[in-house]
Protein backbone atom coordinates (compact mmCIF):
# COMPACT_ATOMS: atom_id res chain seq x y z
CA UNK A 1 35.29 -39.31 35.56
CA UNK A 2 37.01 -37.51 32.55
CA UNK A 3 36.13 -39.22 29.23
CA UNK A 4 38.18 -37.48 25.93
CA UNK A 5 35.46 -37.17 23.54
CA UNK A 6 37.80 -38.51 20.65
CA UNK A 7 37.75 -41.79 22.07
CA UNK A 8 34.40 -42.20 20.55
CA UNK A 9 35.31 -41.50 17.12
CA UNK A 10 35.45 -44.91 16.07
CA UNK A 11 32.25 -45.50 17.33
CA UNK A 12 30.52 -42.58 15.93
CA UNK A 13 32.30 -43.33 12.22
CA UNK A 14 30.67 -46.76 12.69
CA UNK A 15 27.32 -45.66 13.61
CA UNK A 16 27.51 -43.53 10.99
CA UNK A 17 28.54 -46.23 8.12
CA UNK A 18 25.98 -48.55 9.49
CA UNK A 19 23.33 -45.90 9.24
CA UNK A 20 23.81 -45.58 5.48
CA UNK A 21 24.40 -49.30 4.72
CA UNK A 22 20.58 -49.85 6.60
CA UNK A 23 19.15 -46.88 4.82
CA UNK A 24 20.57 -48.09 1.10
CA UNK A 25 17.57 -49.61 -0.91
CA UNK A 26 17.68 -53.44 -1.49
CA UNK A 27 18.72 -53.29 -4.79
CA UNK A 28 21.79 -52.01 -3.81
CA UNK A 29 22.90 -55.55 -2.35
CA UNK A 30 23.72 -58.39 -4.37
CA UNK A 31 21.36 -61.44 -4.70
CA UNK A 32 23.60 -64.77 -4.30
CA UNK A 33 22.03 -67.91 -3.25
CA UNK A 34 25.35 -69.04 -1.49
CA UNK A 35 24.77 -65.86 1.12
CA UNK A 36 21.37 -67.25 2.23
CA UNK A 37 22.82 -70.77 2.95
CA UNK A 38 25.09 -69.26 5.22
CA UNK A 39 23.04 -66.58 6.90
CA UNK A 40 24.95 -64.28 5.65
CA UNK A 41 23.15 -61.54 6.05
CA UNK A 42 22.57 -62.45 10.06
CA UNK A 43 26.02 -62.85 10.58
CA UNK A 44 26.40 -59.40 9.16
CA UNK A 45 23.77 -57.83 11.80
CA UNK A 46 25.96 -59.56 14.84
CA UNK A 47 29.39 -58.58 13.86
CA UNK A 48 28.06 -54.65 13.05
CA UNK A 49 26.12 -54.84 16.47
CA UNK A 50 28.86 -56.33 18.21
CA UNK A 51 31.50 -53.91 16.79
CA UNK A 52 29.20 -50.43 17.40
CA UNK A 53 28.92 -52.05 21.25
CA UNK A 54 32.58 -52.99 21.91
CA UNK A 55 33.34 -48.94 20.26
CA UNK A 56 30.88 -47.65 22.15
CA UNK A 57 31.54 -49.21 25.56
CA UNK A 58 35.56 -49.38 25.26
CA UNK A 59 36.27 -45.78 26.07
CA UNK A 60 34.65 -45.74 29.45
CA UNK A 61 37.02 -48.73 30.63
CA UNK A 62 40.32 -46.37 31.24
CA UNK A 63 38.19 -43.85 33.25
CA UNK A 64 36.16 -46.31 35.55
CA UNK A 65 38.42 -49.09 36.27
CA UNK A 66 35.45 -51.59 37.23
CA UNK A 67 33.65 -49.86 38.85
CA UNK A 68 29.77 -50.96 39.19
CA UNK A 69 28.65 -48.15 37.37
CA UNK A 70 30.69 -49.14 34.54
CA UNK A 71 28.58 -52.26 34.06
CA UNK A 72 25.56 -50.13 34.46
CA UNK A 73 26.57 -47.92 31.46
CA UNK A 74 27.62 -50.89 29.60
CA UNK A 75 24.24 -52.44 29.81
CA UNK A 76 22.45 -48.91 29.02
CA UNK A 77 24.86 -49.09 25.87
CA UNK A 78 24.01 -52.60 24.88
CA UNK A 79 20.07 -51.83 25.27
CA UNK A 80 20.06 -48.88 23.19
CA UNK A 81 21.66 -50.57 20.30
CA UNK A 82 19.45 -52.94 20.56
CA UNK A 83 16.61 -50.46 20.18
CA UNK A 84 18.21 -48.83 17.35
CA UNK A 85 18.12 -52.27 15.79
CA UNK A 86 14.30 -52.38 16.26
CA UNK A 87 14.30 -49.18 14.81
CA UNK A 88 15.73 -49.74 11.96
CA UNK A 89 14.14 -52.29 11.30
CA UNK A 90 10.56 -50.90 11.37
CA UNK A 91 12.61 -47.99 9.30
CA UNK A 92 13.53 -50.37 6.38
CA UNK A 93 10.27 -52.03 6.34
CA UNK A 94 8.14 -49.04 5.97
CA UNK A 95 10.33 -46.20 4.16
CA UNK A 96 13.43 -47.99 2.59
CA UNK A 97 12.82 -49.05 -0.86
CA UNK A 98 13.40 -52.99 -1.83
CA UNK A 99 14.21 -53.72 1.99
CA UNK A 100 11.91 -55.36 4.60
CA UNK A 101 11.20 -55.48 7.76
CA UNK A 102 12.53 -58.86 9.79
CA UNK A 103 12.67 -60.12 12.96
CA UNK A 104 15.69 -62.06 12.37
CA UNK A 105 17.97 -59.29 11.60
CA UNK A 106 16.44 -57.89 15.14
CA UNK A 107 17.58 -61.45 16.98
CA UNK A 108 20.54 -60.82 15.22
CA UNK A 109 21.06 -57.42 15.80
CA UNK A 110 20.48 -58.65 19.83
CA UNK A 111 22.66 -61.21 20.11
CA UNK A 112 25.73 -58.76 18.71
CA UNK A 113 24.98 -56.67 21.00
CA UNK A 114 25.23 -59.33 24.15
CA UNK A 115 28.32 -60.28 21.97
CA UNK A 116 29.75 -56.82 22.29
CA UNK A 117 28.68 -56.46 25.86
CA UNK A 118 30.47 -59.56 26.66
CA UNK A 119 33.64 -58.65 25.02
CA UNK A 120 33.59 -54.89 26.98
CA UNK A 121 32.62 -56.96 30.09
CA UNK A 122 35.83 -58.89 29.40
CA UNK A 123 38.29 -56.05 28.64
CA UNK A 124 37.34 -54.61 31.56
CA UNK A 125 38.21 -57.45 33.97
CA UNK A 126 41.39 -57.46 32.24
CA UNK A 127 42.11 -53.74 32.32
C-alpha cells in the first residue's frame, strides 16, 4: 500500500485551523442571540468533524480499493477524532480563557465524525 504523504495536506491544514479556532478565548466569538436559536455553534462542531474525517480518511481510498482493512482504518480515524473532540473539550474548559467545557459540542463533535465516516464509507463503494 503506497500512500503520497501530500494527500494529507488538506487534512493536516484543517486540523491545524481547527486547533487554533478551539484554542481562541471566548471573547474572540461574537455573542448573537440568532446563533443560539439555531445551534449554531453545534452545527459548527459537525461540519469541522465531518470535514477533518472525510480529509483524513479520503486518501487511503485510491490505495486500498475496499478492502476490509480500509474500513478498519476508517473507523480508527473516526474514533480518534472523536477523542480529540473530548480533548478539547476538557482543554477549553480548564485552560482556554472565556470558553467552557460542554458535552454538546462533544455529541456534536461525534456525530460529524459518523457523518464523515459515512461519507468516506460512501466514496469508497463508489471508487
Amino acid at each position: 500500500m503506497k500512500i503520497v504523504l501530500r494527500s494529507f495536506l488538506p487534512g493536516i491544514l484543517a486540523f491545524i485551523v481547527a486547533t487554533v479556532l478551539f484554542c481562541l478565548p471566548g471573547k474572540e466569538f461574537p455573542t448573537e442571540d440568532w446563533f443560539e436559536k439555531i445551534f449554531l455553534d453545534k452545527w459548527i462542531h459537525v461540519g469541522l468533524f465531518a470535514s477533518l474525517v472525510a480529509l483524513w480518511c479520503l486518501p487511503f481510498i485510491p490505495n486500498n480499493k475496499g478492502t476490509p482493512n480500509t474500513r478498519n482504518i476508517f473507523i480508527r480515524i473516526a474514533l480518534l477524532f472523536v477523542s480529540y473532540g473530548v480533548a478539547i473539550e476538557f482543554i477549553q474548559g480548564r485552560f482556554i480563557p472565556f470558553r467552557s467545557f460542554d458535552i454538546g459540542d462533544m455529541v456534536a463533535d461525534a456525530l460529524g465524525c459518523g457523518v464523515g465516516f459515512l461519507f468516506s464509507e460512501w466514496q469508497l463503494k463508489k471508487y
